[in-house]
C-alpha atoms as a PDB file:
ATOM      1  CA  UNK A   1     -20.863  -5.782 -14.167  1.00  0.00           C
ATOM      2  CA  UNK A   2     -17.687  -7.384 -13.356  1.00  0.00           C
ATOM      3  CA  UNK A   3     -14.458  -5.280 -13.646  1.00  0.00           C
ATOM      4  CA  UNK A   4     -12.067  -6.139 -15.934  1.00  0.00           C
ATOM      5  CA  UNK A   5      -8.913  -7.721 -14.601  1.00  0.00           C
ATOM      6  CA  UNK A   6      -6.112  -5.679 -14.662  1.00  0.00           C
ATOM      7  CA  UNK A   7      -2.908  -6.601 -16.006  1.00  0.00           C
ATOM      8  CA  UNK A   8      -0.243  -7.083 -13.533  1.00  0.00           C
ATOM      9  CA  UNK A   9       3.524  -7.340 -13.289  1.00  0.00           C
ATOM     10  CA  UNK A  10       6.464  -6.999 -11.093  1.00  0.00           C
ATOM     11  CA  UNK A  11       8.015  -3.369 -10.982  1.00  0.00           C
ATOM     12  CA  UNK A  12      11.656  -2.970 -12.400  1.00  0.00           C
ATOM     13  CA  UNK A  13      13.929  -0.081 -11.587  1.00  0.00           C
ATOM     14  CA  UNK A  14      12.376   1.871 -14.393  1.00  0.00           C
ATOM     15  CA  UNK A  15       9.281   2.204 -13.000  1.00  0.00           C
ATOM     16  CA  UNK A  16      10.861   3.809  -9.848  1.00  0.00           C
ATOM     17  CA  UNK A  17      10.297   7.392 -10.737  1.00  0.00           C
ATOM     18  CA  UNK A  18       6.538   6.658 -12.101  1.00  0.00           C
ATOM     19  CA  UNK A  19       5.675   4.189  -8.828  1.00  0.00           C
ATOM     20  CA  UNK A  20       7.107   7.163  -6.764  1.00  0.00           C
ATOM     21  CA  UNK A  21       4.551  10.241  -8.687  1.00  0.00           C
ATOM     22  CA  UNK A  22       1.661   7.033  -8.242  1.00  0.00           C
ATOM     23  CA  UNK A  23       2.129   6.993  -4.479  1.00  0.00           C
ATOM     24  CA  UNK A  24       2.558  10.751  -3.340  1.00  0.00           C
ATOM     25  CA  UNK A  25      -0.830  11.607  -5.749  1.00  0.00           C
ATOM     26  CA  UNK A  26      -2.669   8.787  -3.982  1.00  0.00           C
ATOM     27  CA  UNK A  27      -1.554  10.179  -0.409  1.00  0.00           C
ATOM     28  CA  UNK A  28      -0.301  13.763  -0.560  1.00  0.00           C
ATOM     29  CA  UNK A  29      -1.501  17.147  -1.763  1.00  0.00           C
ATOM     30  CA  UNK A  30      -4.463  18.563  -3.490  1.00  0.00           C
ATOM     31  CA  UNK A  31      -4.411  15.485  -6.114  1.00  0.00           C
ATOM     32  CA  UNK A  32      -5.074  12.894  -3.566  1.00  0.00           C
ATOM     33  CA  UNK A  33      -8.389  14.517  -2.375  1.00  0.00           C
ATOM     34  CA  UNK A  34      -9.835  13.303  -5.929  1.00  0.00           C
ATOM     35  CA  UNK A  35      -9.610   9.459  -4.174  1.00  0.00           C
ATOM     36  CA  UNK A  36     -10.629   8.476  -0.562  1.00  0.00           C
ATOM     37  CA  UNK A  37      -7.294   7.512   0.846  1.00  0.00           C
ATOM     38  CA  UNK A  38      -5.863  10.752   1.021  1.00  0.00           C
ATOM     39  CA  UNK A  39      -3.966  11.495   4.256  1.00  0.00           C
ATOM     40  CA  UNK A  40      -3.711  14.977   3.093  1.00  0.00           C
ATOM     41  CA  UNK A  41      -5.506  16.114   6.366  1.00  0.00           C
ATOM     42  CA  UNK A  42      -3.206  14.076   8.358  1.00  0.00           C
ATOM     43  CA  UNK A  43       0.465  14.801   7.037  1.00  0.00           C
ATOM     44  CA  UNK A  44       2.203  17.050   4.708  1.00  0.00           C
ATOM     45  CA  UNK A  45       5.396  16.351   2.811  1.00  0.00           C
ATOM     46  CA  UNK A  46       6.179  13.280   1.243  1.00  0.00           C
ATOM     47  CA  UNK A  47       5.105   9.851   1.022  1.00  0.00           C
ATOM     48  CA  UNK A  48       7.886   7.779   0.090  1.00  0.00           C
ATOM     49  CA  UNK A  49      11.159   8.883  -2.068  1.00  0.00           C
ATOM     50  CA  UNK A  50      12.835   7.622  -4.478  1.00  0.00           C
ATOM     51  CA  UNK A  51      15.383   6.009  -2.211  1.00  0.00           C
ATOM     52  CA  UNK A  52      12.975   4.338  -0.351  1.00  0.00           C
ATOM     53  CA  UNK A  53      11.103   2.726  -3.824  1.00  0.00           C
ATOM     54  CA  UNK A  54      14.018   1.786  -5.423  1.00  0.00           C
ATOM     55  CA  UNK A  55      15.067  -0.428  -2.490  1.00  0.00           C
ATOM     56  CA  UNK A  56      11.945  -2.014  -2.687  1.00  0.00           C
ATOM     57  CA  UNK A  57      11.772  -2.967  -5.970  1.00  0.00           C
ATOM     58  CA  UNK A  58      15.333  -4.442  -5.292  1.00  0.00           C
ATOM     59  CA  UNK A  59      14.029  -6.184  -2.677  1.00  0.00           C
ATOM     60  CA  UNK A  60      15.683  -9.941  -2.898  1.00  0.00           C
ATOM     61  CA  UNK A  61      12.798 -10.666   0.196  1.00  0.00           C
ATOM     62  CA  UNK A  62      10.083  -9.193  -2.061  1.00  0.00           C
ATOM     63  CA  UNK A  63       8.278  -7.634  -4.812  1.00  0.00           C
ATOM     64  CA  UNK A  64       6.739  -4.826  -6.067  1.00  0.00           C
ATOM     65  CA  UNK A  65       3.510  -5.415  -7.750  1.00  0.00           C
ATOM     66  CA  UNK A  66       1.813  -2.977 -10.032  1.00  0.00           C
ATOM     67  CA  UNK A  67      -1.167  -3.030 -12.242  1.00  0.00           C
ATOM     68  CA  UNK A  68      -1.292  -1.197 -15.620  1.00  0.00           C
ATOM     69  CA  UNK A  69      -3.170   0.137 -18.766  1.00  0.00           C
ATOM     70  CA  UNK A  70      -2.108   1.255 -21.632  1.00  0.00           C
ATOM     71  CA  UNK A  71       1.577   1.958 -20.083  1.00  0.00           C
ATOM     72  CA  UNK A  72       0.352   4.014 -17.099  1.00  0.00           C
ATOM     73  CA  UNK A  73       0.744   2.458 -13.842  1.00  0.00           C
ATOM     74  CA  UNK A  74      -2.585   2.417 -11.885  1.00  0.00           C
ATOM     75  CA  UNK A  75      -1.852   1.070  -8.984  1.00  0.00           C
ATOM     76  CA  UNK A  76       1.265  -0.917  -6.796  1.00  0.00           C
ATOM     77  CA  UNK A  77       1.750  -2.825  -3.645  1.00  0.00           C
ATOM     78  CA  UNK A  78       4.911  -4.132  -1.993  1.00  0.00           C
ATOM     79  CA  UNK A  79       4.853  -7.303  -0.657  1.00  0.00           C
ATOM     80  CA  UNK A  80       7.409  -8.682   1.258  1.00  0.00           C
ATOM     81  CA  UNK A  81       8.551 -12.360   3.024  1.00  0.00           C
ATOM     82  CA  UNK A  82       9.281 -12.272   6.524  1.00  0.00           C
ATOM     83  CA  UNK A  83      10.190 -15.317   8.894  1.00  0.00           C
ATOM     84  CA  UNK A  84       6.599 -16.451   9.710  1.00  0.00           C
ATOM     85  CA  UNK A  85       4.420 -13.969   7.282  1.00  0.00           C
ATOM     86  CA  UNK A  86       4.146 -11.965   4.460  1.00  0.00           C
ATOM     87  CA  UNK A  87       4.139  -8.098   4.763  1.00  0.00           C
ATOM     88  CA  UNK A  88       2.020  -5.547   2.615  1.00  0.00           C
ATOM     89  CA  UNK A  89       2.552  -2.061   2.103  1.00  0.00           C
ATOM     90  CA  UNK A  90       3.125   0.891  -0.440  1.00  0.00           C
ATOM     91  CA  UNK A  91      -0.295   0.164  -1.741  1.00  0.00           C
ATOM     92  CA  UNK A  92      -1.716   2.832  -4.123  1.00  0.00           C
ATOM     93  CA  UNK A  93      -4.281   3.430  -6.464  1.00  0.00           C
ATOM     94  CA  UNK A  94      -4.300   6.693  -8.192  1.00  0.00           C
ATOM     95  CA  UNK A  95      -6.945   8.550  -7.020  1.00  0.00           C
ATOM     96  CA  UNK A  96      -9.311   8.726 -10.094  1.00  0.00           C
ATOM     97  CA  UNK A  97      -9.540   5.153 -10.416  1.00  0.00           C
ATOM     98  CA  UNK A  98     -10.110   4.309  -6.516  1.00  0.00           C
ATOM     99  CA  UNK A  99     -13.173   2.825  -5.592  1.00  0.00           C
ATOM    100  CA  UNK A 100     -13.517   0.641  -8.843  1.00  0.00           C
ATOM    101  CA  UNK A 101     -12.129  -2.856  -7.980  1.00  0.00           C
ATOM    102  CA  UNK A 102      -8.391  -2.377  -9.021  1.00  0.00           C
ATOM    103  CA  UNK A 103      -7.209  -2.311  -5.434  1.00  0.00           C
ATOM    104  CA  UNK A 104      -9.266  -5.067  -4.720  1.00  0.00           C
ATOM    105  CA  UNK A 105      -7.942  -6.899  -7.367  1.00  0.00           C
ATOM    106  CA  UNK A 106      -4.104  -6.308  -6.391  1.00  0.00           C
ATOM    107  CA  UNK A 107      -4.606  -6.727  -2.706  1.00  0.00           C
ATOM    108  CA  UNK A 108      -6.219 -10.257  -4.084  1.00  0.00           C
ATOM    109  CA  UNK A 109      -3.103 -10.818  -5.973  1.00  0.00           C
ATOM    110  CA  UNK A 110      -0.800  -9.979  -3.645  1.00  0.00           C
ATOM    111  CA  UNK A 111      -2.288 -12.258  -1.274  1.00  0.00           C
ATOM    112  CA  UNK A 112      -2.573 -15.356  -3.889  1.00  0.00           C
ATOM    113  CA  UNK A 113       1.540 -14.733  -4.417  1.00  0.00           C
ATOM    114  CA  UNK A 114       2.296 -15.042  -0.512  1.00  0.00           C
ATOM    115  CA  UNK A 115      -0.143 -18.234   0.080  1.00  0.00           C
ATOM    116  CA  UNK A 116       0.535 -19.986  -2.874  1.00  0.00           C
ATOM    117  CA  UNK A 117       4.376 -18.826  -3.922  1.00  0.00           C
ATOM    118  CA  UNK A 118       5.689 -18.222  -0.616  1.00  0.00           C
ATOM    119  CA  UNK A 119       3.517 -20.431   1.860  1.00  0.00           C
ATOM    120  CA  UNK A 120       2.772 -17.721   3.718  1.00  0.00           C
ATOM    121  CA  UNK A 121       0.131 -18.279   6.304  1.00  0.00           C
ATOM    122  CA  UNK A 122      -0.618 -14.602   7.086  1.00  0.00           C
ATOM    123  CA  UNK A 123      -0.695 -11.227   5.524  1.00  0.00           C
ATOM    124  CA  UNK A 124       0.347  -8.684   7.588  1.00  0.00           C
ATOM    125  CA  UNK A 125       0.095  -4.666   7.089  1.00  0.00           C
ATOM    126  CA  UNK A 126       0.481  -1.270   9.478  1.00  0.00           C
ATOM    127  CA  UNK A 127      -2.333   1.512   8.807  1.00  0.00           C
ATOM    128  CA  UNK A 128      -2.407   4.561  10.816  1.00  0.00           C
ATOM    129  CA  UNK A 129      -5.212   3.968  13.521  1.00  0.00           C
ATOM    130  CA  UNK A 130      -6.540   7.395  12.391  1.00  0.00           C
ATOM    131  CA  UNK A 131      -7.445   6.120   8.841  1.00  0.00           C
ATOM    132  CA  UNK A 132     -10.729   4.338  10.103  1.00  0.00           C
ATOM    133  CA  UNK A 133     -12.398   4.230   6.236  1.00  0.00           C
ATOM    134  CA  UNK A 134      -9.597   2.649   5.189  1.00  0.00           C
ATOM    135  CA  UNK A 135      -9.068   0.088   7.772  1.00  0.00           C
ATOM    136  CA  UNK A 136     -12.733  -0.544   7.468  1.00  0.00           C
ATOM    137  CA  UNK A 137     -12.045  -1.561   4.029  1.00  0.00           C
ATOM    138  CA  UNK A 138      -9.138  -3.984   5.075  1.00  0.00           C
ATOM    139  CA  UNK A 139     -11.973  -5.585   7.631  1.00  0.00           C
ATOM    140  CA  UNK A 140     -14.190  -5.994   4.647  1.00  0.00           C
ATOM    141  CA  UNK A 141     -11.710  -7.911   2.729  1.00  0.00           C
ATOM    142  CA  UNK A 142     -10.824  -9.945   6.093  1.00  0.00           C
ATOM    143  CA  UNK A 143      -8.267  -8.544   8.162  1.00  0.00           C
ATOM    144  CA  UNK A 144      -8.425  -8.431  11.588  1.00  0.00           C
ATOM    145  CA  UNK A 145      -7.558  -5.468  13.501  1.00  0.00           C
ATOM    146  CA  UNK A 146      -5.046  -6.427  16.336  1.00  0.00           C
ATOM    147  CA  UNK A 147      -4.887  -3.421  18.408  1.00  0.00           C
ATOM    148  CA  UNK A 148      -1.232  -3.685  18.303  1.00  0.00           C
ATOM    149  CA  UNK A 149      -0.092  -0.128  18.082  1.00  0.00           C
ATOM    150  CA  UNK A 150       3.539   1.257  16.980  1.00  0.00           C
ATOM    151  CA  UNK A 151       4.585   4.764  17.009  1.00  0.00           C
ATOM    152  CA  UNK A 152       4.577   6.818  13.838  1.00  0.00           C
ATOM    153  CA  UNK A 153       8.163   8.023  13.347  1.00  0.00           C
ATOM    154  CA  UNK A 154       7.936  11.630  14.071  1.00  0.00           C
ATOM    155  CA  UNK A 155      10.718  13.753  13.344  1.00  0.00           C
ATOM    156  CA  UNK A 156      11.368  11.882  10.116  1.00  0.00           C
ATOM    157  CA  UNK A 157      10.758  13.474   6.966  1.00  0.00           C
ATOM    158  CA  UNK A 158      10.936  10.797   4.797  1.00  0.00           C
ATOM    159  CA  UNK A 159       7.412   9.711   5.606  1.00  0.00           C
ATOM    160  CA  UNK A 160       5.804  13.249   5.424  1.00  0.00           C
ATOM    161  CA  UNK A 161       5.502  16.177   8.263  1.00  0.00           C
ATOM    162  CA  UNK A 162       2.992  15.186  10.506  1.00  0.00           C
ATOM    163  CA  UNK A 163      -0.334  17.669  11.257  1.00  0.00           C
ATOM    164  CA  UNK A 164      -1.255  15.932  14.254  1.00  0.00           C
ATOM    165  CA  UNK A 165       0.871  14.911  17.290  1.00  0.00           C
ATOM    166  CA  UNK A 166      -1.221  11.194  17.965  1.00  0.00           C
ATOM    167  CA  UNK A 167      -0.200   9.122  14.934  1.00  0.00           C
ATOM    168  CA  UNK A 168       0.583   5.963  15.558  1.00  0.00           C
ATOM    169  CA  UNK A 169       0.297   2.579  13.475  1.00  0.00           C
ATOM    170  CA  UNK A 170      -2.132  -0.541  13.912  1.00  0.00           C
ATOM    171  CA  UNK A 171      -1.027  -3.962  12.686  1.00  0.00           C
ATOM    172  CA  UNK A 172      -3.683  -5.801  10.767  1.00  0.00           C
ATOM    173  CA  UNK A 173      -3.826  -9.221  10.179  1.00  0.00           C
ATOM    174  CA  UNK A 174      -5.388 -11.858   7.667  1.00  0.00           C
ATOM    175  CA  UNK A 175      -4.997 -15.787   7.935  1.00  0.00           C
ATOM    176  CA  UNK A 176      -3.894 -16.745   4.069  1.00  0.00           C
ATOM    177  CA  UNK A 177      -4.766 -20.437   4.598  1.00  0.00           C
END
């Protein structure tokens, strides 16, 4: 059975404080164990703040994409124009609904919007290395895993207390064209 097709829009500053409550549940705490893409085991603290959303959805370089039912949001992604690529990141699905095609669906959509509204040729995202289900899923979907690493910025609060002292970031890729 196919899954129904979510509807999505672009976030507006209203949506800050809800987009911000979608992404910690997804990511942090007890509440994110419900879904697979928990880093729960992996950091403590926060995901993102509201700082950090807001500029995002005021973006002029990008958007903020979510999907929603019923007035609840379900699910968001940032994507963002760069010089040669598109970015994507702050992707969430709240952890009840993971694993039934609305990810899929936005990660589809955000990719349609950079190929066909901004030209982009490639899609470009950071995962931590350590998350191998969920970069497993990226490869599914075709990215390619570059084995370009960055460091994961440690003594930063802002993206969560760290439990482990080898965090770093891998930059995927996927050819839009």
């Amino acid at each position: 059975m196919d899954a129904v097709k979510p509807a999505i829009r672009t976030a507006a500053a209203s949506d800050v404080p809800a987009l911000v409550a979608l992404v910690e549940s997804a990511y942090r705490g007890d509440s994110s164990r419900t879904g697979w893409t928990t880093e729960a085991d992996l950091l403590d603290g926060q995901r993102t703040d509201p700082e950090m959303v807001a500029a995002a959805v005021a973006a002029p370089a990008g958007v903020v994409l979510v999907a929603e039912a019923d007035g609840v949001l379900n699910a968001c992604c940032q994507v963002e124009r760069r010089e040669d690529h598109a970015y994507f990141g702050m992707f969430a699905v709240r952890p009840g609904l993971q694993g039934g095609g609305l990810g899929k669906s936005l990660l589809t959509e955000a990719e349609r919007l950079a190929r066909d509204e901004w030209d982009a040729a490639e899609m470009h995202m950071t995962v931590i290395s350590a998350r191998t289900e969920l970069i497993a899923w990226y490869v599914r979907r075709g990215y390619i895993r570059t084995g370009q690493l960055s460091p994961f910025p440690y003594g930063d609060e802002r993206f969560g207390r760290p439990k482990r002292d080898d965090l770093e970031f891998e930059l995927l890729l996927k050819k839009l064209t």
